[in-house]
PDB file of N, CA and C in Angstrom:
ATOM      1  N   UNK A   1      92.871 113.654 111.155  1.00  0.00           N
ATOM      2  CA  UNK A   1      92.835 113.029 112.461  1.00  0.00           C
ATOM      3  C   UNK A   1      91.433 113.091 113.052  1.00  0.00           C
ATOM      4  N   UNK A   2      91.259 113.824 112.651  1.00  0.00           N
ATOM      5  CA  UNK A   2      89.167 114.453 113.013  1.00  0.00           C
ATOM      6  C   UNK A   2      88.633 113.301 112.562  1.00  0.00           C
ATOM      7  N   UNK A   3      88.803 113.045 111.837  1.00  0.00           N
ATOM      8  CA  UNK A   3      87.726 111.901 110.922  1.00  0.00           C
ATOM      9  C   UNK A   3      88.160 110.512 111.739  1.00  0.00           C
ATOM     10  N   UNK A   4      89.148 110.216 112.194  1.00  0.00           N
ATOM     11  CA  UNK A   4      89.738 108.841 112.801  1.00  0.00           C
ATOM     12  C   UNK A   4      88.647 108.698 113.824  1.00  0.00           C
ATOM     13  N   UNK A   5      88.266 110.386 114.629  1.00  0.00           N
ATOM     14  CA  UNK A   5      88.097 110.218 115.948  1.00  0.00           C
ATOM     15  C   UNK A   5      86.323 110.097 116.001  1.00  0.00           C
ATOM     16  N   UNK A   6      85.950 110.827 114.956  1.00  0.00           N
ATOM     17  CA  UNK A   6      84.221 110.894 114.287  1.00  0.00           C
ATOM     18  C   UNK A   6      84.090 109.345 114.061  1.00  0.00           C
ATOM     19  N   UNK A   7      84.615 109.225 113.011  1.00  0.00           N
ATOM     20  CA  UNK A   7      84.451 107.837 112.770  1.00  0.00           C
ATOM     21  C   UNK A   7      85.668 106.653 112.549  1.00  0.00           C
ATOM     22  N   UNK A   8      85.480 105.666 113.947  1.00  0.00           N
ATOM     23  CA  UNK A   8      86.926 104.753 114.204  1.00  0.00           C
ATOM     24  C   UNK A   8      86.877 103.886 113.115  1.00  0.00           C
ATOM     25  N   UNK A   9      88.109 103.168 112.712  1.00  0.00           N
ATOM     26  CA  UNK A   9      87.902 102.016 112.107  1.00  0.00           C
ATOM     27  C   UNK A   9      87.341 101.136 112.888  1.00  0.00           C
ATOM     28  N   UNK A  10      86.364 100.798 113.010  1.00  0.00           N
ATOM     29  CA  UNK A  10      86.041  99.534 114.338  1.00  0.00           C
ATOM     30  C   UNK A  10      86.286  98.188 113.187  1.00  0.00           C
ATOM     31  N   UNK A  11      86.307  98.325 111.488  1.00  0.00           N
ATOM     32  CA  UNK A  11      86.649  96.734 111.004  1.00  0.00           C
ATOM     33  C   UNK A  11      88.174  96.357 111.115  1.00  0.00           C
ATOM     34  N   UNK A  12      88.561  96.746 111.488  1.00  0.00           N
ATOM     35  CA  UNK A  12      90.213  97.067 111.761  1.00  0.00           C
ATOM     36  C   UNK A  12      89.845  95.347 113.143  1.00  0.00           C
ATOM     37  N   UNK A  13      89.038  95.867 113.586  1.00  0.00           N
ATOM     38  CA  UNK A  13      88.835  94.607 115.437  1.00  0.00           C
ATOM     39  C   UNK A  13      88.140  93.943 114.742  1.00  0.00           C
ATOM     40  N   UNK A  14      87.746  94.022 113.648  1.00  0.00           N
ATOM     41  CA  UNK A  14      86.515  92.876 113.297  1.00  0.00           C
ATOM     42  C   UNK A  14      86.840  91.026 113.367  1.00  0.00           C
ATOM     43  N   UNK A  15      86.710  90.097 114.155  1.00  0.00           N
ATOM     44  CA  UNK A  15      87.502  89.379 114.033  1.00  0.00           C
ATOM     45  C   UNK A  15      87.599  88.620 112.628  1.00  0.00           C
ATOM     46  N   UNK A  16      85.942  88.267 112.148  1.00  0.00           N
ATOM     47  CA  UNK A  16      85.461  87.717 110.645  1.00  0.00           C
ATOM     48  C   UNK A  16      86.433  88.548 109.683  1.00  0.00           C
ATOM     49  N   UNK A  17      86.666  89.732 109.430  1.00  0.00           N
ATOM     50  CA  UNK A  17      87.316  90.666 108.797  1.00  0.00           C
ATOM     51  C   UNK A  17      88.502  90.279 108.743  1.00  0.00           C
ATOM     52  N   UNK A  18      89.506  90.520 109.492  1.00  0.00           N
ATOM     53  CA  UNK A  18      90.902  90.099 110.407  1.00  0.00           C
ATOM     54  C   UNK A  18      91.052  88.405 109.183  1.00  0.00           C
ATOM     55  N   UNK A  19      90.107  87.577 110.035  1.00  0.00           N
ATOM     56  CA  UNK A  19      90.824  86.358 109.450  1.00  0.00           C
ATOM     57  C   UNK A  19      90.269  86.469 107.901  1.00  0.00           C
ATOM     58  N   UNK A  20      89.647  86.887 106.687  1.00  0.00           N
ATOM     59  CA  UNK A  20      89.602  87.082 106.103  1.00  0.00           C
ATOM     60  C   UNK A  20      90.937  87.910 105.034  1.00  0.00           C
ATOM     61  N   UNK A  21      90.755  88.558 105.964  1.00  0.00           N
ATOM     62  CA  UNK A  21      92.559  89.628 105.108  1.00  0.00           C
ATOM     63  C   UNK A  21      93.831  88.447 105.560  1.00  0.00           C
ATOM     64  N   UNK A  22      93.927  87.673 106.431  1.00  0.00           N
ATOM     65  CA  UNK A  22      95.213  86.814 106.604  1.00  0.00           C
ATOM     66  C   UNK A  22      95.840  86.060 105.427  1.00  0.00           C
ATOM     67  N   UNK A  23      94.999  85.548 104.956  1.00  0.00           N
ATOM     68  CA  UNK A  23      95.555  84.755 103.272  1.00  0.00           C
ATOM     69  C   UNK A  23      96.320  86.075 102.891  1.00  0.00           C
ATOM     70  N   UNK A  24      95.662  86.805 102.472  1.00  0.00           N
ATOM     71  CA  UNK A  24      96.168  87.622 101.418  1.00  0.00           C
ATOM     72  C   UNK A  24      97.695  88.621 101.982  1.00  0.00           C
ATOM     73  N   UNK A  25      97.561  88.562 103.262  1.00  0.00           N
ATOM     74  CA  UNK A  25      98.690  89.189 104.120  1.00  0.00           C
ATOM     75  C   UNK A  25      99.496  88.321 103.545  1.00  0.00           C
ATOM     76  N   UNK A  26      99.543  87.078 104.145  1.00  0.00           N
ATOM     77  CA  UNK A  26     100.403  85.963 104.020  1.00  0.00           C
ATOM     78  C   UNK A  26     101.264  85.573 102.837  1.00  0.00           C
ATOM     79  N   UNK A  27     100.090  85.678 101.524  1.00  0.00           N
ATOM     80  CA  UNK A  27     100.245  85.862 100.129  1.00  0.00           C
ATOM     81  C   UNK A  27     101.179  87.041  99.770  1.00  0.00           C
ATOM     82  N   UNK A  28     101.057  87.900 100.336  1.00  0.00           N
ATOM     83  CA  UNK A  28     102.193  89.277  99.584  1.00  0.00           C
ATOM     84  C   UNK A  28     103.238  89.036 100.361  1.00  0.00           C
ATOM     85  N   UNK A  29     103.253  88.771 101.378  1.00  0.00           N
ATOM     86  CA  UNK A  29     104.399  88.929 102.389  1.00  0.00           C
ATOM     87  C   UNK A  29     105.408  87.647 102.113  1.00  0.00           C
ATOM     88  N   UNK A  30     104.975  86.639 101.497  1.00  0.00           N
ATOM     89  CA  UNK A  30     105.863  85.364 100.912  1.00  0.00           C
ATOM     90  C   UNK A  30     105.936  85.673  99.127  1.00  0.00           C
ATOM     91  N   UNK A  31     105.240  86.333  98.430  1.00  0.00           N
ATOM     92  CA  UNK A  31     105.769  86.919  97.325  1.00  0.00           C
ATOM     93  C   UNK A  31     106.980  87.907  97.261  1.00  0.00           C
ATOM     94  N   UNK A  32     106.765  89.253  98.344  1.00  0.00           N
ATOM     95  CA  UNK A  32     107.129  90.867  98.094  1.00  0.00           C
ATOM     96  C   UNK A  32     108.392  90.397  98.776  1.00  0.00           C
ATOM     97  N   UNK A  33     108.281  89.735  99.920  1.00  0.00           N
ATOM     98  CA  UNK A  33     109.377  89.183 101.108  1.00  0.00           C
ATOM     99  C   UNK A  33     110.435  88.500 100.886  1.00  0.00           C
ATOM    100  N   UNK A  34     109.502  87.278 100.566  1.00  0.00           N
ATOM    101  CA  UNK A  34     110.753  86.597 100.369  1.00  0.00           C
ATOM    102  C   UNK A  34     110.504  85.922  99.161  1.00  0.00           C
ATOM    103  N   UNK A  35     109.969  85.260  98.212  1.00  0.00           N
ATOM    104  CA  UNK A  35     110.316  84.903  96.997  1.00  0.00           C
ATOM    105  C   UNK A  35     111.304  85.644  95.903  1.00  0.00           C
ATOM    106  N   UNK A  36     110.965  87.105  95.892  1.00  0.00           N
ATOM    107  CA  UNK A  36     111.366  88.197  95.320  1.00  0.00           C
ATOM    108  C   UNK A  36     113.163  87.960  94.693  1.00  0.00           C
ATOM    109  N   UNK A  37     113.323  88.408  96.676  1.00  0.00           N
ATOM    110  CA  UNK A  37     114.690  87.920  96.701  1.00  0.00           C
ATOM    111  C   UNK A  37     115.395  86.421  96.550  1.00  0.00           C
ATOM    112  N   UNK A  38     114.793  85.776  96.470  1.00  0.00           N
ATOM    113  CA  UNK A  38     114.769  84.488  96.362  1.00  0.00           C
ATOM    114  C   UNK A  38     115.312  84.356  94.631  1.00  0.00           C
ATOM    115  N   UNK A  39     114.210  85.022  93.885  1.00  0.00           N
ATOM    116  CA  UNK A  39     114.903  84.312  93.056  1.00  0.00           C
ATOM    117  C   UNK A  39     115.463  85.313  91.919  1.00  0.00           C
ATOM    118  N   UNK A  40     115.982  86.892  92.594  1.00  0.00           N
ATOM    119  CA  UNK A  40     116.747  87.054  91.797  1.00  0.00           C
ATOM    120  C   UNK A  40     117.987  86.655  92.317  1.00  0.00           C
ATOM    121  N   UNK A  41     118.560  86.139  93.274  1.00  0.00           N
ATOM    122  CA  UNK A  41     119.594  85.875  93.853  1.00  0.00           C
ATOM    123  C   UNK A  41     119.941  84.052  92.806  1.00  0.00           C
ATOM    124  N   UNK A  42     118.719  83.627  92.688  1.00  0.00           N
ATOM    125  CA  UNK A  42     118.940  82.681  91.160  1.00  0.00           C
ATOM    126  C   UNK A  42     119.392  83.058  89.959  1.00  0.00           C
ATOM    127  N   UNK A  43     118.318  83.997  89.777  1.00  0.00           N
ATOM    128  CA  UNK A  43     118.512  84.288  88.468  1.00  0.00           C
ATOM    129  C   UNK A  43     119.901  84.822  88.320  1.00  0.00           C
ATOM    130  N   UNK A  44     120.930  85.891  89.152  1.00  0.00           N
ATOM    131  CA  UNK A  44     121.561  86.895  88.991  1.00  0.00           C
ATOM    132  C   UNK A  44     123.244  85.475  87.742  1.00  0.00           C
ATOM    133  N   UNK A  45     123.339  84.855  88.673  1.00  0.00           N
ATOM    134  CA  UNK A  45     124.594  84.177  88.067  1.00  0.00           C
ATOM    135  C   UNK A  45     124.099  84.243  86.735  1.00  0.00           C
ATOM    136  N   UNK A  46     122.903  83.329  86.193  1.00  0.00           N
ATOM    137  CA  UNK A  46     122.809  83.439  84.815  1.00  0.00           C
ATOM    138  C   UNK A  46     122.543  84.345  83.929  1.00  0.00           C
ATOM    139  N   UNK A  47     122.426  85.838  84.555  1.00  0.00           N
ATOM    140  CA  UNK A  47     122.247  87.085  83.708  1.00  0.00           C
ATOM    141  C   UNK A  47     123.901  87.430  83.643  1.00  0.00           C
ATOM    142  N   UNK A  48     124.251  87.489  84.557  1.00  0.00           N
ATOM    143  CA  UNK A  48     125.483  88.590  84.911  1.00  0.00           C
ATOM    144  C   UNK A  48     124.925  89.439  85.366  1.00  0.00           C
ATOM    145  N   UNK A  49     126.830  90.014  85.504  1.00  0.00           N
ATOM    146  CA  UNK A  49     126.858  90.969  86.243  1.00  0.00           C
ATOM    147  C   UNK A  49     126.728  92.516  85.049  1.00  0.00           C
ATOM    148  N   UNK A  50     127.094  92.149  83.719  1.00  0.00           N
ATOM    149  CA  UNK A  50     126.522  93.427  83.039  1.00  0.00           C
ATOM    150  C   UNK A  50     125.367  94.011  83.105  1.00  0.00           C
ATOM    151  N   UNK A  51     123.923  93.056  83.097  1.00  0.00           N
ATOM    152  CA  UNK A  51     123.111  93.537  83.309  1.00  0.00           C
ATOM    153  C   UNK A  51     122.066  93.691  84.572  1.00  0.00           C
ATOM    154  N   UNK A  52     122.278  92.806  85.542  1.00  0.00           N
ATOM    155  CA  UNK A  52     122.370  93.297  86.662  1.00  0.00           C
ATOM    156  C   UNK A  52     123.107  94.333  87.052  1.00  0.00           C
TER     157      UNK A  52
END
């Protein structure tokens, strides 16, 4: 917690920074989120239920 307070994240406010990381937010969060489930909820009928 010492170290937070020595030294802040100030790129955390950076705005150039900020919109830079947004793709990639955007990118995991429509992969990890929701594609994921997306398509094992496809896939599942044509595996079954044995191996699911």
């Amino acid at each position: 917690m010492t170290v937070f307070i020595v030294f802040p994240p100030t790129f955390l406010f950076d705005w150039d920074v900020f919109m830079g990381i947004i793709p990639y937010g955007l990118a995991f969060g429509i992969f990890g989120g929701v594609l994921t489930p997306l398509l094992y909820s496809i896939g599942m009928p044509h595996v079954g239920s044995g191996l699911g």
